[in-house]
N, C-alpha and C. Protein backbone atom coordinates (compact mmCIF):
# COMPACT_ATOMS: atom_id res chain seq x y z
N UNK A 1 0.81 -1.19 0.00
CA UNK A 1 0.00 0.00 0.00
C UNK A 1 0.86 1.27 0.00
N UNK A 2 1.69 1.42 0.62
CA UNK A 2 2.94 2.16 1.16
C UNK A 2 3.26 2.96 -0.52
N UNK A 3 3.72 1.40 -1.27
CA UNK A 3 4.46 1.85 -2.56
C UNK A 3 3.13 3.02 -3.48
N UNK A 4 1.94 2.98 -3.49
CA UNK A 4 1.16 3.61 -4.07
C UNK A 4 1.82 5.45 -3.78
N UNK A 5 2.18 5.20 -2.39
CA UNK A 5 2.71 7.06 -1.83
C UNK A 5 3.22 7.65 -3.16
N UNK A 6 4.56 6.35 -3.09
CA UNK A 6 5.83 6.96 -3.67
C UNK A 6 5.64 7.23 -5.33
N UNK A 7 4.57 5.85 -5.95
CA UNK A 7 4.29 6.28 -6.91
C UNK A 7 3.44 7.23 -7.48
N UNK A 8 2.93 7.69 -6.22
CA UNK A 8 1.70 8.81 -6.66
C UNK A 8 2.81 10.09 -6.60
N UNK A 9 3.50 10.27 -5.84
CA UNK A 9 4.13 11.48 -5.51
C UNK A 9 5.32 11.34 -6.62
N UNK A 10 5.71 10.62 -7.20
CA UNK A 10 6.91 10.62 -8.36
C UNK A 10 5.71 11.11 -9.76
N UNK A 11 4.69 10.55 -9.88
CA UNK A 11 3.49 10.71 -10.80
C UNK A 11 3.69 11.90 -10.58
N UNK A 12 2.96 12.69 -9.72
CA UNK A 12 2.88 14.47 -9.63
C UNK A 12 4.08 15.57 -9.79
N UNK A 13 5.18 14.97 -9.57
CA UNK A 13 6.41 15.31 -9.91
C UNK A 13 6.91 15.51 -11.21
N UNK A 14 6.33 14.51 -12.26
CA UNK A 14 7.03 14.68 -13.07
C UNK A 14 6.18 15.08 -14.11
N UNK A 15 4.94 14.79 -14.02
CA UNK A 15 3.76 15.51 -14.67
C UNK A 15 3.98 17.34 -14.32
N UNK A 16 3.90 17.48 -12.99
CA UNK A 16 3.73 18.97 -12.81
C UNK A 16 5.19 19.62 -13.31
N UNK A 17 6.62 19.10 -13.35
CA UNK A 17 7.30 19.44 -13.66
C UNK A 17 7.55 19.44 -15.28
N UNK A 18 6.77 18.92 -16.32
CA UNK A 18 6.32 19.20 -17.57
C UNK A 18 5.26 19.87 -17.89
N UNK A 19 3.99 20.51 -16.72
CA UNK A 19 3.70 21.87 -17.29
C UNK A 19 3.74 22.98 -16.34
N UNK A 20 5.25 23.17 -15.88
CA UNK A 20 5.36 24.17 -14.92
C UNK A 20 5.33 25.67 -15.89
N UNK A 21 5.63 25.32 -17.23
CA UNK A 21 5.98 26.63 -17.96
C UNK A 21 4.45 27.23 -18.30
N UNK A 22 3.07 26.01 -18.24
CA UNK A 22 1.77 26.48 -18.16
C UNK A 22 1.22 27.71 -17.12
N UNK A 23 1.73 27.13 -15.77
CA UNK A 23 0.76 27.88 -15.11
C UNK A 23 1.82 28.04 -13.79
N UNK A 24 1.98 29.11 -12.44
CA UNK A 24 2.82 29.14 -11.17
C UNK A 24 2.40 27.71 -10.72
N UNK A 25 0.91 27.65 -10.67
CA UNK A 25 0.16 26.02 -9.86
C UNK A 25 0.93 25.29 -9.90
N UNK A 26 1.89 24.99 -10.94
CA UNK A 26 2.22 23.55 -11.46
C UNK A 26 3.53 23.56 -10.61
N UNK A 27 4.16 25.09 -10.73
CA UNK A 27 5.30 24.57 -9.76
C UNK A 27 5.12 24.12 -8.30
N UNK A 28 3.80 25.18 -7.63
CA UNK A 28 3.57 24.39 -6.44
C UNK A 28 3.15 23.03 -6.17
N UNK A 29 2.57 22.66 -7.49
CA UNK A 29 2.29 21.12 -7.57
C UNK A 29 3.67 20.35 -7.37
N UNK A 30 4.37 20.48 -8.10
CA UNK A 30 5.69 20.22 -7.72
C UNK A 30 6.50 20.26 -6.41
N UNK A 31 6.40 21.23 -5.96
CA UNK A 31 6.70 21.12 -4.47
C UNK A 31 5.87 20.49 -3.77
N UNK A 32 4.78 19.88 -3.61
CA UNK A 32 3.70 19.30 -2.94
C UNK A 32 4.47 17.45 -3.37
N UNK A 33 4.79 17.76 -4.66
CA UNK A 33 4.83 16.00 -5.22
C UNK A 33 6.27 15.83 -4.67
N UNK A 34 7.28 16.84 -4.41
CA UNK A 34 8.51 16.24 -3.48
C UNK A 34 8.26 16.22 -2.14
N UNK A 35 7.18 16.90 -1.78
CA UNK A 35 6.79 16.71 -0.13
C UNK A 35 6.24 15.52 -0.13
N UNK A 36 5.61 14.81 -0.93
CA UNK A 36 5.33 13.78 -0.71
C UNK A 36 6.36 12.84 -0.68
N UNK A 37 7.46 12.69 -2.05
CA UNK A 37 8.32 12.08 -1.80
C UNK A 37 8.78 11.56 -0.57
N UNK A 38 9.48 13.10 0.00
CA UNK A 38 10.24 12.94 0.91
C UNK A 38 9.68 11.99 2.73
N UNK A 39 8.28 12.27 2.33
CA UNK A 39 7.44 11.55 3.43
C UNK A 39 7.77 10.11 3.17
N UNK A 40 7.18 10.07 1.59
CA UNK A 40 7.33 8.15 1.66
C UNK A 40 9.31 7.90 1.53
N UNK A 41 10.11 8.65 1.76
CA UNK A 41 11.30 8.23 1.86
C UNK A 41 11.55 7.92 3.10
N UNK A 42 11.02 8.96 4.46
CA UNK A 42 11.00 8.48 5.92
C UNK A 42 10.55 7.51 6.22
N UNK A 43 9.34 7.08 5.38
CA UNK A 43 8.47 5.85 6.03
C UNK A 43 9.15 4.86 5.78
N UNK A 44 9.79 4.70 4.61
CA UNK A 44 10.69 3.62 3.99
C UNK A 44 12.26 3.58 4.57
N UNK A 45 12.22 4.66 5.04
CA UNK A 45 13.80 4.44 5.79
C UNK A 45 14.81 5.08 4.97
N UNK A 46 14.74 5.62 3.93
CA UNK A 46 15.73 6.23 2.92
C UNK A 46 16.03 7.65 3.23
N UNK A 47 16.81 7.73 4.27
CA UNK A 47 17.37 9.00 5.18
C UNK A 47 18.10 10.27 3.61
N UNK A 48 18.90 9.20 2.64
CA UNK A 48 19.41 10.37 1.58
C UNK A 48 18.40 10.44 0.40
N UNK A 49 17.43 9.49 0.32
CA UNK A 49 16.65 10.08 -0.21
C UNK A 49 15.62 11.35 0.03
N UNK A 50 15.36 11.20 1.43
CA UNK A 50 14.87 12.15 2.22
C UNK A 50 15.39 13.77 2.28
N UNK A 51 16.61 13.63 2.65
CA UNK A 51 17.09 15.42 2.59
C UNK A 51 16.86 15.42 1.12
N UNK A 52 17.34 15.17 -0.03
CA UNK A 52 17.10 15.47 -1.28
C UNK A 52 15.70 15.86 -1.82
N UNK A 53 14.98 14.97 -1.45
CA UNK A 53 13.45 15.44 -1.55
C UNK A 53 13.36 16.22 -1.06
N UNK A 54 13.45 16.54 0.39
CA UNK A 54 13.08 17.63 0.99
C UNK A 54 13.69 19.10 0.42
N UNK A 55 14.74 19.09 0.09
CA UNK A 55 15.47 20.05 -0.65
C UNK A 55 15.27 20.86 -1.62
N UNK A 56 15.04 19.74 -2.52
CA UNK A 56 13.86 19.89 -4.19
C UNK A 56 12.49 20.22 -3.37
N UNK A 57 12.00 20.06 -2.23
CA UNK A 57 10.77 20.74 -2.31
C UNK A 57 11.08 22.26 -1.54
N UNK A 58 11.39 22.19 -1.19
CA UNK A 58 11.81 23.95 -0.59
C UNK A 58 12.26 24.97 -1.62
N UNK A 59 13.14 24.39 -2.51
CA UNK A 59 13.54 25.03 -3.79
C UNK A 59 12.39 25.15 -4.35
N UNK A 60 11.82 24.09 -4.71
CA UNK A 60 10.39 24.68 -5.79
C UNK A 60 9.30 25.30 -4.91
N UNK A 61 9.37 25.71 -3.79
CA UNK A 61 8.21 26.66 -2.92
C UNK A 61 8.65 27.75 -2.98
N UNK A 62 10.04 27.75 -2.79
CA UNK A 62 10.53 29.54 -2.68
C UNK A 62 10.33 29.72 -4.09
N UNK A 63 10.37 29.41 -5.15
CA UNK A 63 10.35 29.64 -6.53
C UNK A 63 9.05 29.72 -6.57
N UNK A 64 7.69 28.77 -6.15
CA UNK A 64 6.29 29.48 -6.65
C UNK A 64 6.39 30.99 -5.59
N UNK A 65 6.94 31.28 -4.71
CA UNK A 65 6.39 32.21 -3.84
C UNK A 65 7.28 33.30 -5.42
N UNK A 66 8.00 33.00 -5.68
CA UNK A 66 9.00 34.12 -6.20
C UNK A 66 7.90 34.72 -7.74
N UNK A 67 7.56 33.64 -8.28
CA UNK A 67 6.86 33.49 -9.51
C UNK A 67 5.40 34.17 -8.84
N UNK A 68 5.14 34.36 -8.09
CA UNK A 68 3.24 34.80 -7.67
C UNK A 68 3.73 35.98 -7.21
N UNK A 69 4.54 36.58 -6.91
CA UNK A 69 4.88 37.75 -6.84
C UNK A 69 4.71 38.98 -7.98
């Protein structure tokens, strides 16, 4: 059940990161789909997958905040 997270949140990732040039949404979609990541990386135990996700999602939040400006 677990694996559905990771594939839903890699799904939103890479979808929203092919129409980020559409709309700001998409980048926050993007940051939402590495927050997810980075959740199903804790649950799973993947500590360097984790800061990385988490990383990529902070980067793409300060960037929608920068872009809605």
């Amino acid at each position: 059940m677990i694996e559905f997270l990771g594939i839903g949140a890699v799904t939103i990732m890479v979808v929203s990161y092919g129409l980020e040039q559409r709309h700001p949404l998409f980048v926050a979609l993007f940051a939402l789909g590495c927050t997810l990541a980075a959740f199903y990386a804790l649950l799973i135990g993947s500590y360097p997958f984790l800061v990385a996700e988490g990383i990529w999602a902070v980067l793409a939040a300060r960037r929608y905040l920068r872009l809605r400006r």
